[in-house]
Protein backbone atom coordinates (compact mmCIF):
# COMPACT_ATOMS: atom_id res chain seq x y z
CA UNK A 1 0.00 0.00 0.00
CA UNK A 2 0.94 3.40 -0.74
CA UNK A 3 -0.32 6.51 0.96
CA UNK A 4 -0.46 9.98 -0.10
CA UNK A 5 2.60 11.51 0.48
CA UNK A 6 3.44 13.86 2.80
CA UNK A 7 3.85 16.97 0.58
CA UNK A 8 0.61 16.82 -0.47
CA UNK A 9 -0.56 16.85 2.98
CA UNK A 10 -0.23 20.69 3.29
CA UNK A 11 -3.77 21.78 5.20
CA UNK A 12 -4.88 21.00 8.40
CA UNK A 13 -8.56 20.14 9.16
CA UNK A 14 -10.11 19.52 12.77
CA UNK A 15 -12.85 16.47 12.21
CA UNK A 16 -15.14 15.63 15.29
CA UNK A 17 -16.35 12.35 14.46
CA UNK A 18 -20.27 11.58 14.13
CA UNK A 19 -21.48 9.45 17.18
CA UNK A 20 -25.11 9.45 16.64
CA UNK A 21 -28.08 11.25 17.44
CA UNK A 22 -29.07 11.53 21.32
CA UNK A 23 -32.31 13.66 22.81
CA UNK A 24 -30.27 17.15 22.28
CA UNK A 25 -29.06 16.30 19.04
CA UNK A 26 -25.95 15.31 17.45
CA UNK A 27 -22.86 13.86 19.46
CA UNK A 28 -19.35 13.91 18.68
CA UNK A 29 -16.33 12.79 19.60
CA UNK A 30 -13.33 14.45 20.51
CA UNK A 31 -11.61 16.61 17.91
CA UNK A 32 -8.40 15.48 15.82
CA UNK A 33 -6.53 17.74 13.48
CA UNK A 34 -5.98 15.45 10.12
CA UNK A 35 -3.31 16.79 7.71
CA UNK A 36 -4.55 17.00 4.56
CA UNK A 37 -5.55 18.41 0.52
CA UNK A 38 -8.43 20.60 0.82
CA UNK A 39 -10.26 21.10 -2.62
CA UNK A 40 -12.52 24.12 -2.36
CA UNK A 41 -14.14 23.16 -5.71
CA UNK A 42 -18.15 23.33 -5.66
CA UNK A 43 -19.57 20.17 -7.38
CA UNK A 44 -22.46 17.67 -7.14
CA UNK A 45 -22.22 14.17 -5.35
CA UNK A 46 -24.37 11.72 -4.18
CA UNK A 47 -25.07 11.41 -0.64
CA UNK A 48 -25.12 7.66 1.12
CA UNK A 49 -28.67 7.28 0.45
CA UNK A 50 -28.31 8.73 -3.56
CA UNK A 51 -29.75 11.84 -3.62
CA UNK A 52 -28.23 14.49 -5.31
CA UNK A 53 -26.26 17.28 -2.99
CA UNK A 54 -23.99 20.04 -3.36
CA UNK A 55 -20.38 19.49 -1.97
CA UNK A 56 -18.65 23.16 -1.31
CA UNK A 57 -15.24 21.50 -0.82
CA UNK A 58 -13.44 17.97 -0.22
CA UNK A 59 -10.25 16.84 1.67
CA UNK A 60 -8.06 13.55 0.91
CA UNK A 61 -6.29 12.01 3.62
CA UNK A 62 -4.08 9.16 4.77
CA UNK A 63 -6.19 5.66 4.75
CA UNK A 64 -7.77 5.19 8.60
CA UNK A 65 -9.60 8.32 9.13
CA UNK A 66 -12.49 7.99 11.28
CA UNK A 67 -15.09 10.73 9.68
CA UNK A 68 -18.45 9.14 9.14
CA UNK A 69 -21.11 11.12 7.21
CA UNK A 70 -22.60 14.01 9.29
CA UNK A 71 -18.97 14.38 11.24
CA UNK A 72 -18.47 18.07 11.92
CA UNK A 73 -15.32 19.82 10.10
CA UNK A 74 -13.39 23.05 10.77
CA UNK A 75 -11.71 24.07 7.86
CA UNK A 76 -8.18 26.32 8.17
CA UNK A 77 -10.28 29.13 7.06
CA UNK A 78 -12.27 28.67 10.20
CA UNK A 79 -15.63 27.54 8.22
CA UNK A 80 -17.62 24.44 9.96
CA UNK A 81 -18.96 22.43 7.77
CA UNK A 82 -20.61 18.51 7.60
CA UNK A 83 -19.27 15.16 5.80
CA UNK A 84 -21.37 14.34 2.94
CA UNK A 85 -19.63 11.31 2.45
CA UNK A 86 -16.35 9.48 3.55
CA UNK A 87 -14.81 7.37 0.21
CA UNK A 88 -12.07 4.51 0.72
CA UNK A 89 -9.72 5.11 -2.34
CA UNK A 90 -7.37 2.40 -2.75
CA UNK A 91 -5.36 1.45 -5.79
CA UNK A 92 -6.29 -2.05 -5.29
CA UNK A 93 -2.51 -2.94 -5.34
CA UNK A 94 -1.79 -0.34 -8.26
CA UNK A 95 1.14 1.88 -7.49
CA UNK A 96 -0.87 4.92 -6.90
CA UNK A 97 -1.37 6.15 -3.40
CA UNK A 98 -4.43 4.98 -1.15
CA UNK A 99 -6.41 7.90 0.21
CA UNK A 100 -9.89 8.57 1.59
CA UNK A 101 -11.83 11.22 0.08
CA UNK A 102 -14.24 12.77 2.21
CA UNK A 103 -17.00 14.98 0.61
CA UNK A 104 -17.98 18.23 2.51
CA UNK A 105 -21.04 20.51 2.44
């Protein structure tokens, strides 16, 4: 397996994982800052149940990253935002670097 490497892995996000719903509303769990390559690029995805949304920007990471859909994100420009979707990218033993994408609102 090959990662992304490191000099590509010039932002910094802070994800707060999605825990579930509770009588208040949403939990998550503690922060973690992920080095990443934010993509502020507006384009249309497909949410995990297939409808159509509107990502404002997505992030690629190092393979392992626990941010479930809904997880809360804080970009570097100080914008919160929520996962759309969270995308395994491997190169299924290709040479090319394994990655997850994760799709933000």
């Amino acid at each position: 397996m090959t990662a992304l490497p490191a000099a590509m892995l010039g932002h910094r996000v802070t994800v707060e994982p999605y825990l579930g719903r509770t009588s208040v509303g949403p939990r998550y769990g503690p922060p973690v800052v992920v080095r990443c390559f934010l993509d502020e690029k507006t384009r249309t995805v497909r949410d995990p149940t297939g409808r159509e949304v509107v990502s404002s920007s997505t992030f690629y990471a190092r393979p392992g990253l626990d941010c479930p859909s809904e997880s809360r994100v804080t970009l570097p420009s100080g914008r919160r935002t929520t996962v759309i979707a969270r995308l395994d990218r491997s190169g299924g033993g290709m040479p090319t670097p394994d990655h997850v994408e994760v799709q933000l609102l």
